[in-house]
Protein backbone atom coordinates (compact mmCIF):
# COMPACT_ATOMS: atom_id res chain seq x y z
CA UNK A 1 0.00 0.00 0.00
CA UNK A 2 1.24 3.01 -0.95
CA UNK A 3 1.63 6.42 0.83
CA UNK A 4 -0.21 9.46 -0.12
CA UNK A 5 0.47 13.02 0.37
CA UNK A 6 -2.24 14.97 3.10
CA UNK A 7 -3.44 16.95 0.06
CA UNK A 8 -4.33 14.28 -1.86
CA UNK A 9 -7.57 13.67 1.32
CA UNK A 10 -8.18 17.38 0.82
CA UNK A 11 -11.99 18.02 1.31
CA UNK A 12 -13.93 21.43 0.53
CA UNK A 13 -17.65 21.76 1.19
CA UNK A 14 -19.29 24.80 0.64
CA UNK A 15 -22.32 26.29 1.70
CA UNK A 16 -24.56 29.17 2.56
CA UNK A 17 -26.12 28.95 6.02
CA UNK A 18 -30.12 29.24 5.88
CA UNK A 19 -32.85 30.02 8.07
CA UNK A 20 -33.81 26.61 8.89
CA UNK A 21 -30.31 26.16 10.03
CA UNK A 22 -29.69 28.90 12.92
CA UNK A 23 -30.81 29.21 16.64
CA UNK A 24 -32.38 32.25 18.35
CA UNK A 25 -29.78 34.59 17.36
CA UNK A 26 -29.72 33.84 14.16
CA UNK A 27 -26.13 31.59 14.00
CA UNK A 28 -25.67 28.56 12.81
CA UNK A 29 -26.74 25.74 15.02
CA UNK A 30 -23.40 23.70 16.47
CA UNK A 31 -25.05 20.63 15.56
CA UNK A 32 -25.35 21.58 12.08
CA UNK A 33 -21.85 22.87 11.87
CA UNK A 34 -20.89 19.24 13.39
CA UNK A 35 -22.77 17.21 10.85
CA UNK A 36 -21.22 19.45 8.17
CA UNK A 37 -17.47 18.98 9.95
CA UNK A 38 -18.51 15.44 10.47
CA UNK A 39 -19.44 14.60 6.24
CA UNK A 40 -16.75 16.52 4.91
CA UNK A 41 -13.79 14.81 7.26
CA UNK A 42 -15.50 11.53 6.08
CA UNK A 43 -15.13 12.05 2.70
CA UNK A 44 -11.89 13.07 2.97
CA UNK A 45 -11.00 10.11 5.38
CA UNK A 46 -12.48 7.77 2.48
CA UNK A 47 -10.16 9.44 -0.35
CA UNK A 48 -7.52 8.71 1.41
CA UNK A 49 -7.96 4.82 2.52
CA UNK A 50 -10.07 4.30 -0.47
CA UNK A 51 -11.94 2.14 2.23
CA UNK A 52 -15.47 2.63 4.03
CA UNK A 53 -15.05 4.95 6.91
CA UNK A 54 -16.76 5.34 10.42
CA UNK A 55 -16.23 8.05 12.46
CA UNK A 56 -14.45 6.83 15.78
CA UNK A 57 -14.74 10.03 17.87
CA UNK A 58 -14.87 13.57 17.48
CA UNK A 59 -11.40 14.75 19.46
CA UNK A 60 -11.68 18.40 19.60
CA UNK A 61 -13.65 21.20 18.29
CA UNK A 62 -13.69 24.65 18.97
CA UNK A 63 -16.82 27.14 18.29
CA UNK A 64 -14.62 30.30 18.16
CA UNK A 65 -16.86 32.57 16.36
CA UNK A 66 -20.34 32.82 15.69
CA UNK A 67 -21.69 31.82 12.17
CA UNK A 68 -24.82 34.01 11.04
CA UNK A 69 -27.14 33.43 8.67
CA UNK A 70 -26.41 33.87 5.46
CA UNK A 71 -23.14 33.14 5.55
CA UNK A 72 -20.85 31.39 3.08
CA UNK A 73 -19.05 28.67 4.91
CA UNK A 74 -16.15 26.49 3.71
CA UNK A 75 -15.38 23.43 6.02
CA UNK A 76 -12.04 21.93 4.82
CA UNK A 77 -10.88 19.07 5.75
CA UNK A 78 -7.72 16.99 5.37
CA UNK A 79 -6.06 13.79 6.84
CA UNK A 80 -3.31 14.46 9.06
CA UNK A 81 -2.26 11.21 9.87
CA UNK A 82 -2.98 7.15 9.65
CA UNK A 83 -2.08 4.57 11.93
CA UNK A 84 -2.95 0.98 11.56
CA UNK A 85 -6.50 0.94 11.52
CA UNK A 86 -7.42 4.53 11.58
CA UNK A 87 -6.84 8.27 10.49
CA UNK A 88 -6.73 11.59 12.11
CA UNK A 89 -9.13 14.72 10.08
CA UNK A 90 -8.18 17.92 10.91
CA UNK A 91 -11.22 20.17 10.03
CA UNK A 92 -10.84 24.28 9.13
CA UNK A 93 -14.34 26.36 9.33
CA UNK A 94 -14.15 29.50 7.15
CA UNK A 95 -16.79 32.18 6.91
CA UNK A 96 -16.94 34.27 3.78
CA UNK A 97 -17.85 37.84 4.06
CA UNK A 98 -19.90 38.21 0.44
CA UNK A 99 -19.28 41.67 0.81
CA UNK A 100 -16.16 42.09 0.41
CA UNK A 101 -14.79 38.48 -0.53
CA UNK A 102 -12.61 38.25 2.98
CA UNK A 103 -12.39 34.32 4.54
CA UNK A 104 -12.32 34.26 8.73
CA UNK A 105 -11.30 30.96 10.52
CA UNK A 106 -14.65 30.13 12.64
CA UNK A 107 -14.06 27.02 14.17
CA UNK A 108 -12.11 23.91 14.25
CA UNK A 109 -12.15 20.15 15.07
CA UNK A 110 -10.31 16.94 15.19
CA UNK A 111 -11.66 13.83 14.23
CA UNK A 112 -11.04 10.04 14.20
CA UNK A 113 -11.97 7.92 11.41
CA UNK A 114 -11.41 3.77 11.36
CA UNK A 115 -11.72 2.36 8.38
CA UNK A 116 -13.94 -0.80 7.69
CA UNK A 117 -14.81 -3.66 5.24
CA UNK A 118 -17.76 -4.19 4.45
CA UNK A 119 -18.90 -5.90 7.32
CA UNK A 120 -17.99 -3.03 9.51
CA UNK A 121 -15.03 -5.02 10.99
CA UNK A 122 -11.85 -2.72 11.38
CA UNK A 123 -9.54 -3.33 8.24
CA UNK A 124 -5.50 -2.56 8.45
CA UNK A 125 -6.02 -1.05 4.59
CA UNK A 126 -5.04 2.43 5.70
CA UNK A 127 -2.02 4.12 3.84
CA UNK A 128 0.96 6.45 5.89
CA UNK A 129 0.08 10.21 5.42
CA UNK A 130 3.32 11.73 3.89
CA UNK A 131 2.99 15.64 5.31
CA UNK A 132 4.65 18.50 2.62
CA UNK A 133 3.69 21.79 3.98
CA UNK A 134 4.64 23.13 7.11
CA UNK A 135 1.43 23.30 8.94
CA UNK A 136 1.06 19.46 7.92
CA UNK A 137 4.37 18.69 9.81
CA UNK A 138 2.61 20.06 12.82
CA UNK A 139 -0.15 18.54 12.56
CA UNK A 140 1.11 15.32 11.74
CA UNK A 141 3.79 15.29 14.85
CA UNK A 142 1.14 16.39 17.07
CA UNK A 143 -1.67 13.82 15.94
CA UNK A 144 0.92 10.94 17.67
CA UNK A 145 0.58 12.79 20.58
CA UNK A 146 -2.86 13.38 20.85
CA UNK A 147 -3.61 10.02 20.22
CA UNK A 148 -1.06 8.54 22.87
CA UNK A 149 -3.27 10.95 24.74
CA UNK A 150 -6.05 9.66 24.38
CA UNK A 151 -4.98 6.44 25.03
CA UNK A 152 -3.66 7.08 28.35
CA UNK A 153 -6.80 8.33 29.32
CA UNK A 154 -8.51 5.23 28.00
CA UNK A 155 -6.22 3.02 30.48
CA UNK A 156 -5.13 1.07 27.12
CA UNK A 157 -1.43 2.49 27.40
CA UNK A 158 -0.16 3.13 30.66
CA UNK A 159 2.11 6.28 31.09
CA UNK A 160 5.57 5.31 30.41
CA UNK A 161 4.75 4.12 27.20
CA UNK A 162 3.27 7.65 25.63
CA UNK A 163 6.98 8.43 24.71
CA UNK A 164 5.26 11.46 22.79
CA UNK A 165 3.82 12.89 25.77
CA UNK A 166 6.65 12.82 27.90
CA UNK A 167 8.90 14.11 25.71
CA UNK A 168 7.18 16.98 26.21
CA UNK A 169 7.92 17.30 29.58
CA UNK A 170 11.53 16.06 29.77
C-alpha cells in the first residue's frame, strides 16, 4: 500500500447557512456545523484509505466565532495522519464575508476515522500520510501525541509508554 500526500484527502464543502439552520440569534446551530465537519472529514478520510469509513470520535472542536445566517461557509478538511487501523481529520471552518470576498477561521475540530470492510469489521487497509507543507508537519507530529493521549486516558497504554507525551515534559 502506498503512501499518499495529506493533500491528496483534501476536502472542501461549501455552503450558505439558511434560516432553517440557525438558533435564536440567528447563528448557525453547532449541531449543524458538526454534521457538516462530520461529512466533509468523512469524505476526505475515504479518499484517502479508499476504504469505508466510520467516524471513531470527534477529538476536539472549537466554536470560536459565531456563524450568522447567510453566511458562506467552507469546512475543509484533510487527513493528518494514519495509523494501523485509523486516520486523524483535521477540520478548518471558514466564513466568507460576500461583501467584500474576505475568509475568517470560525471554528475547528479533530476527528477520528477507522476504516472498515464491508462488514464493519476494522480493516489494516489504511495508507501512511506523507505531510509537505509546514502546517502538515505540525499537525502530523502532534496527531501521535494526541492520540497517545487519548490512550492514556482510555487506560489502554499506561504512562511510560506515551513516549510522545513525555517528551514533552523532559
Amino acid at each position: 500500500m502506498q503512501a499518499k500526500t495529506a493533500k491528496e484527502s483534501l476536502t472542501v464543502l461549501t455552503d450558505i447557512v439558511l434560516p432553517g439552520e440557525t438558533n435564536p440569534l440567528n447563528n448557525l446551530f453547532g449541531g449543524e456545523l458538526l454534521a457538516r465537519m462530520d461529512r466533509a472529514a468523512s469524505i476526505s478520510a475515504r479518499r484517502h484509505c479508499n476504504q469505508i469509513v466510520v467516524t471513531a470520535s470527534v477529538n476536539h472542536v472549537a466554536f470560536n466565532k459565531a456563524v450568522p445566517l447567510g453566511s458562506v461557509v467552507s469546512v475543509k478538511a484533510k487527513v493528518t495522519r494514519a495509523f494501523k487501523t485509523s486516520m486523524e481529520v483535521f477540520i478548518d471552518v471558514w466564513v466568507e464575508d460576500t461583501a467584500t470576498g474576505e475568509k475568517l477561521k470560525a471554528n475547528e475540530g479533530i476527528y477520528t476515522f477507522v476504516a472498515v470492510d464491508h462488514t464493519g469489521k476494522p480493516t489494516t487497509f489504511v495508507p501512511e500520510v506523507i505531510p509537505e507543507t509546514e502546517i502538515e508537519k505540525e499537525r502530523f507530529d502532534a496527531a501521535l501525541r494526541r492520540k497517545q493521549l487519548s490512550l492514556l486516558l482510555a487506560g489502554k497504554i499506561k504512562p511510560n509508554d506515551a513516549s510522545e507525551l513525555k517528551a514533552l515534559f523532559d
